[in-house]
Protein backbone atom coordinates (compact mmCIF):
# COMPACT_ATOMS: atom_id res chain seq x y z
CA UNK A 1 0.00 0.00 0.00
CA UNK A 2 1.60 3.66 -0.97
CA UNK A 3 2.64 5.52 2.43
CA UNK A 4 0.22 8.11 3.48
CA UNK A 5 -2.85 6.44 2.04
CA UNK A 6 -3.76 5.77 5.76
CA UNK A 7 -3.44 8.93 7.00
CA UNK A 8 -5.98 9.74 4.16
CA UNK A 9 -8.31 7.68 5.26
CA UNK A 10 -8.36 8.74 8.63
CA UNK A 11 -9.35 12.07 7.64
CA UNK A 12 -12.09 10.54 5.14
CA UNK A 13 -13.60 9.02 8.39
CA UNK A 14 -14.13 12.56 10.15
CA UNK A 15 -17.81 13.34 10.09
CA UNK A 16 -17.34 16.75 9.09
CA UNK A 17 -15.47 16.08 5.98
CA UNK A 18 -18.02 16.40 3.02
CA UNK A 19 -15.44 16.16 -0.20
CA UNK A 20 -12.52 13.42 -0.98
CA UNK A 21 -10.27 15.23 -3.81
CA UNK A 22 -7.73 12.74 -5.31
CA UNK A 23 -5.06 13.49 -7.91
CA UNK A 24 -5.16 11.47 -10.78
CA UNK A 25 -1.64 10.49 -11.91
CA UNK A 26 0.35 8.69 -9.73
CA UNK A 27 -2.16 8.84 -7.06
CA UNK A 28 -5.07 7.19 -8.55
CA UNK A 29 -4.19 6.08 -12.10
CA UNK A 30 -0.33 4.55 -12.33
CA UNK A 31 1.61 3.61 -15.25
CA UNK A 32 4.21 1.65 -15.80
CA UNK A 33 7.70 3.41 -14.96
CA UNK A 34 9.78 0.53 -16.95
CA UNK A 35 8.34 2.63 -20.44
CA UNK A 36 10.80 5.22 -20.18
CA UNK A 37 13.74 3.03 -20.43
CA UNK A 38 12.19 0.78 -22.98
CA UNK A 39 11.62 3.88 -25.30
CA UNK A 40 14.67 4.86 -25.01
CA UNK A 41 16.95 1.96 -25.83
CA UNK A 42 15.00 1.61 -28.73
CA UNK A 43 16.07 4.82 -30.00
CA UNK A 44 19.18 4.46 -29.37
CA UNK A 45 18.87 7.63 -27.50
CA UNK A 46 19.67 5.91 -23.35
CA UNK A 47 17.84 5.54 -20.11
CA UNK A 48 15.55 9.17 -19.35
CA UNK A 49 16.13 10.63 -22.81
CA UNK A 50 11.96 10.56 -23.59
CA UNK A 51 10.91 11.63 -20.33
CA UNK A 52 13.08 14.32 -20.45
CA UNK A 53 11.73 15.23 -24.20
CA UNK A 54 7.74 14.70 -23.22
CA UNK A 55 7.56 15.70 -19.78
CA UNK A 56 10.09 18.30 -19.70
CA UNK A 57 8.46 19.77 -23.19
CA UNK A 58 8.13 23.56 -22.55
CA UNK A 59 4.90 23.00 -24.00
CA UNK A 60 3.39 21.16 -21.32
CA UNK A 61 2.71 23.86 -18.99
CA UNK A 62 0.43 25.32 -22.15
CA UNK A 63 -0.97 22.01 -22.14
CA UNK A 64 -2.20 21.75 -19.00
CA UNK A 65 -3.66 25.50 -19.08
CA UNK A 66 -5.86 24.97 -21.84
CA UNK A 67 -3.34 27.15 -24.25
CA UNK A 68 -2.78 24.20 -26.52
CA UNK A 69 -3.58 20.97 -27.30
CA UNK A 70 -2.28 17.19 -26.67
CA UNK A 71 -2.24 16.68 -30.75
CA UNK A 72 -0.05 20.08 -30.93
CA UNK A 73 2.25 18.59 -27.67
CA UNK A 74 2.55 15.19 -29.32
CA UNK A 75 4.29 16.84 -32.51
CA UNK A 76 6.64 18.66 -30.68
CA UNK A 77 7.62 15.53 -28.86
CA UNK A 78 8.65 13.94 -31.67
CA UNK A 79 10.87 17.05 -33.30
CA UNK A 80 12.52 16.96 -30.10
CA UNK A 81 12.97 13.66 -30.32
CA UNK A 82 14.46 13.89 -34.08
CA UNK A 83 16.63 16.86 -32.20
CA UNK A 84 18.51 14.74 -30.09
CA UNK A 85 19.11 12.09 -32.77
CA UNK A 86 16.31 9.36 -33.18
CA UNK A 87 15.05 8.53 -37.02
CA UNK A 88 11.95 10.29 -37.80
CA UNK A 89 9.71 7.26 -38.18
CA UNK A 90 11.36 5.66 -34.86
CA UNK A 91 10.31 8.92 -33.09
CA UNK A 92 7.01 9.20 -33.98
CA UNK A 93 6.42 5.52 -32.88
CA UNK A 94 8.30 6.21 -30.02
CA UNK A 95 5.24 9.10 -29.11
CA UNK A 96 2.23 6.49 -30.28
CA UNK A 97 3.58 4.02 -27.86
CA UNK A 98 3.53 6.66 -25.08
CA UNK A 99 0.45 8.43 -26.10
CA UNK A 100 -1.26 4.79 -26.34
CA UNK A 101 -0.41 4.13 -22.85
CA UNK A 102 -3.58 4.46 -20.63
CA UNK A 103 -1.97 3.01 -17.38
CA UNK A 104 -4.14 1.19 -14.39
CA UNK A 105 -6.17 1.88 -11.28
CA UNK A 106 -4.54 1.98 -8.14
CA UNK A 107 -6.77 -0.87 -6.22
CA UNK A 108 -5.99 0.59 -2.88
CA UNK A 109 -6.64 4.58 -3.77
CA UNK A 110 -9.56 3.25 -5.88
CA UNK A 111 -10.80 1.46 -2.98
CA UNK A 112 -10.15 4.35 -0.02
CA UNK A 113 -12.20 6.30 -2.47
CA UNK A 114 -15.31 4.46 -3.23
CA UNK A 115 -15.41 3.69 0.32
CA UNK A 116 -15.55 7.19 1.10
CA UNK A 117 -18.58 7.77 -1.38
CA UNK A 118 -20.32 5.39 -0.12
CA UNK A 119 -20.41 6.85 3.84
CA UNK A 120 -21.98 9.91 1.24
CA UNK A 121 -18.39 11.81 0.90
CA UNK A 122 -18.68 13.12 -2.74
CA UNK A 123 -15.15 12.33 -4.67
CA UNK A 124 -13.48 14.35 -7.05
CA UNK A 125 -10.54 13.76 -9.32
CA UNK A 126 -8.35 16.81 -9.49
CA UNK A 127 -5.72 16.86 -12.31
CA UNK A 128 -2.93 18.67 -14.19
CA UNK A 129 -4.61 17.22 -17.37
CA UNK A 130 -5.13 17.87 -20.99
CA UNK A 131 -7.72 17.88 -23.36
CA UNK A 132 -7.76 14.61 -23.90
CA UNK A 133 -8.09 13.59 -20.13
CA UNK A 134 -11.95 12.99 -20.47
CA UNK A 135 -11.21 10.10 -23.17
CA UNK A 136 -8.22 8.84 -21.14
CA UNK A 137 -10.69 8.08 -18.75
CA UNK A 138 -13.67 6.46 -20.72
CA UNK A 139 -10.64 4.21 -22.59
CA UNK A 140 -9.68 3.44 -18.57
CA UNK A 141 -12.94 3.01 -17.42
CA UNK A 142 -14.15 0.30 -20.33
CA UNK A 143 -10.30 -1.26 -19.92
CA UNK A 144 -11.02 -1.77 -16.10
CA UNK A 145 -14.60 -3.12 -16.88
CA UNK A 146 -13.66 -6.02 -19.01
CA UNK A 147 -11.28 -7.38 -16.56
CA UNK A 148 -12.52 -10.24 -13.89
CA UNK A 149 -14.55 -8.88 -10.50
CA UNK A 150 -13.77 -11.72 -8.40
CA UNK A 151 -11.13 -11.36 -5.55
CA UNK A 152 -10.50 -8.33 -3.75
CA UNK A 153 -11.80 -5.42 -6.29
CA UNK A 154 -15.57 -7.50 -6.39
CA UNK A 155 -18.41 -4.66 -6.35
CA UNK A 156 -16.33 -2.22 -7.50
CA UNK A 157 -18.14 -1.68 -11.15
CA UNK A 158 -20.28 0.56 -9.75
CA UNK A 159 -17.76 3.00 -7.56
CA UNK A 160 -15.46 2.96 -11.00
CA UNK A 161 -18.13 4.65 -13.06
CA UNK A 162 -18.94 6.96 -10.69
CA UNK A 163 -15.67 8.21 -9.86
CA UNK A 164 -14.43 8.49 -13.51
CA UNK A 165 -17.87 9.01 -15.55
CA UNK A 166 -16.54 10.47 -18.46
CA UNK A 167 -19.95 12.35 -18.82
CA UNK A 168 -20.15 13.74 -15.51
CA UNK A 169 -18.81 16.67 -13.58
CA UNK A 170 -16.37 15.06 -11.07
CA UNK A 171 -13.22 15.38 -13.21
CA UNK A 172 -11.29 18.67 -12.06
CA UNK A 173 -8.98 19.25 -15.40
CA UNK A 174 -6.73 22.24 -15.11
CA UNK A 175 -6.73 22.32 -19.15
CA UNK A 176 -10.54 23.36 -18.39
CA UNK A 177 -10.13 25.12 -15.18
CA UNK A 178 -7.47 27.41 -16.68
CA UNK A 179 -5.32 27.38 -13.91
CA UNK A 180 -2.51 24.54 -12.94
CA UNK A 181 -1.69 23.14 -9.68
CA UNK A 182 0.30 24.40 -7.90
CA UNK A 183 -1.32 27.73 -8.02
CA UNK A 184 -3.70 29.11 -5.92
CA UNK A 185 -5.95 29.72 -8.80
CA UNK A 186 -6.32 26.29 -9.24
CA UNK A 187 -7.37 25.19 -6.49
CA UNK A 188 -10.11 28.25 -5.75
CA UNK A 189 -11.07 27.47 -9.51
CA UNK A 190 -11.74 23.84 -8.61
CA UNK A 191 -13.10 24.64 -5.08
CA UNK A 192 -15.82 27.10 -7.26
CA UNK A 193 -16.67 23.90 -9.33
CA UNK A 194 -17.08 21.58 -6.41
CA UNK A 195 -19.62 23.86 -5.35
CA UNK A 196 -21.25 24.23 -8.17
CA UNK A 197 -21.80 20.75 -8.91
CA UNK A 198 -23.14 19.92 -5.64
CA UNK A 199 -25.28 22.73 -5.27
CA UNK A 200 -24.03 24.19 -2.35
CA UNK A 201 -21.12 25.86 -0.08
CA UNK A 202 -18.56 23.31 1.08
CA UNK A 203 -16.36 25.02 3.72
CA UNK A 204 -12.68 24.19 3.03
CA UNK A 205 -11.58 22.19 5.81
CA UNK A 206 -14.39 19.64 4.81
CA UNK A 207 -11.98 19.35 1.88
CA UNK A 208 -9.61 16.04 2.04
CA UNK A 209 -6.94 16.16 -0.76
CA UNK A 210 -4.36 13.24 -1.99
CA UNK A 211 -1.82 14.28 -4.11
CA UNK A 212 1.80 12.88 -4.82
CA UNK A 213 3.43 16.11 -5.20
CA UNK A 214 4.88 17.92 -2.14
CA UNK A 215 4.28 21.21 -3.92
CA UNK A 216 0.53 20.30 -4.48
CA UNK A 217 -0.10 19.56 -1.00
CA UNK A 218 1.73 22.75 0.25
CA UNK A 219 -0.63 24.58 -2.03
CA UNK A 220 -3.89 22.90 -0.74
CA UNK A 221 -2.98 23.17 2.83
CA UNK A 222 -2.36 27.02 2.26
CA UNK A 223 -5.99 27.08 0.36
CA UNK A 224 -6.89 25.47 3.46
CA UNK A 225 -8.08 22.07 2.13
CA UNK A 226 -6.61 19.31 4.75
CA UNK A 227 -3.94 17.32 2.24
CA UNK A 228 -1.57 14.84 2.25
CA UNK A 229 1.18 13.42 0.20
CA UNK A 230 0.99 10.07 -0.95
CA UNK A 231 4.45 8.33 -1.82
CA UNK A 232 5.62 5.11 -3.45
CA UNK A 233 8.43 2.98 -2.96
C-alpha cells in the first residue's frame, strides 16, 4: 500500500469532511515506470532521454492550461525527439507508444475512495490534465470493466463509473479550469466547481486532498483544504 494512504483515510472518516479530492496520476491512475527506459533503448537515444523530451516539453505547462492541445504537444515531442538524434519514423512511434499508454487503477486509492462515497463523501478527481483527459478516462474506465470482479476489487463496477464518468462533472482538469496546480488559482477554480456541482457551499476544511506532489499539498494546505502526500516505494 503507498505511504500516506492511511493517513488519508483517517481524515475521510471525520464526520465533518463532506469532499474526498484525489489526484489522478500517480495517485489514482499509475503507469508503468519501466516505459521510459524501454523507449529509449530503442532509439538508441539511453535511459531518461523521452521523459526528459515529453515531460520536460516547454509545452506542457500550455498544455495543462488549456493554451494548446495534446495533438499540438505530441508533434513537438517527436521534433525533439528527431533533435537529439532518433530517425523520424522511430520517433514518432516512439510518441504512439507513449500516447497509447492508458496506465491502471490503483486498487488501494480506488478502494479508499469508493469507500468514502459510499459513507456519502462526494469524490473528485483533481488533475494537471489535458484535453484529452476525459477520453483517457472512458478508454480506462471500459479497460477496467472487461477485466474479472472476483477477488479483492468484487463490487467495484459501480464506484469505478462513478468516480471516472466520463460524462459527468467530477473530473477537475486544469486544461478546463485554466489554472494549474500548484497555483492558488487552481485550487479556488476547482473549489468554485465543487460547489457548483453539488449545489451548495462546502467550507474548506471539509476538503480532504491526496496528491503525490509535495508542492501540491503545500498549495492545498495554504488554500486550506486538509492534504496529504501520498508516496511510493
Amino acid at each position: 500500500m503507498p505511504d500516506g494512504l492511511d493517513d488519508f483515510r483517517v481524515l475521510l472518516a471525520d464526520p465533518d469532511l463532506e469532499v474526498a479530492v484525489s489526484d489522478l496520476d500517480g495517485v489514482l491512475r499509475v503507469f508503468d515506470s519501466a516505459l521510459w527506459d524501454r523507449l529509449g533503448t530503442e532509439l538508441g537515444l539511453g535511459s531518461g532521454a523521452v521523459f526528459e523530451a515529453i515531460l520536460r516539453n516547454p509545452l506542457l505547462e500550455d498544455v495543462t492550461r488549456g493554451r494548446t492541445t495534446h495533438a499540438q504537444w505530441r508533434e513537438s515531442n517527436v521534433a525533439e525527439l528527431i533533435r537529439r538524434g532518433a530517425e523520424p519514423e522511430a520517433a514518432h512511434h516512439a510518441v504512439s507508444t507513449w500516447a497509447a499508454e492508458r496506465g491502471h487503477l490503483d486498487p488501494d486509492v480506488l478502494a479508499a475512495l469508493v469507500d468514502a462515497q459510499s459513507r456519502d463523501v462526494d469524490v473528485f478527481v483533481f488533475t494537471n490534465g489535458t484535453d484529452r483527459v476525459r477520453q483517457e478516462i472512458a478508454e480506462l474506465r471500459a479497460s477496467e470493466q472487461q477485466q474479472p470482479t472476483a477477488g479483492p476489487t468484487a463490487g467495484r463496477d459501480a464506484g469505478l463509473r462513478e468516480l471516472l464518468d466520463v460524462q459527468g462533472d467530477h473530473v477537475l482538469n486544469s486544461a478546463e479550469l485554466g489554472a494549474i496546480k500548484p497555483d492558488q488559482e487552481a485550487f479556488e477554480a476547482g473549489h468554485r466547481r465543487i460547489q457548483q456541482v453539488l449545489g451548495r457551499t462546502i467550507p474548506r476544511r471539509a476538503v480532504a486532498f491526496l496528491d503525490d506532489s509535495a508542492n501540491h499539498v503545500r498549495a492545498a494546505e495554504e488554500f486550506g483544504w486538509r492534504a496529504v502526500r501520498l508516496t511510493r516505494a
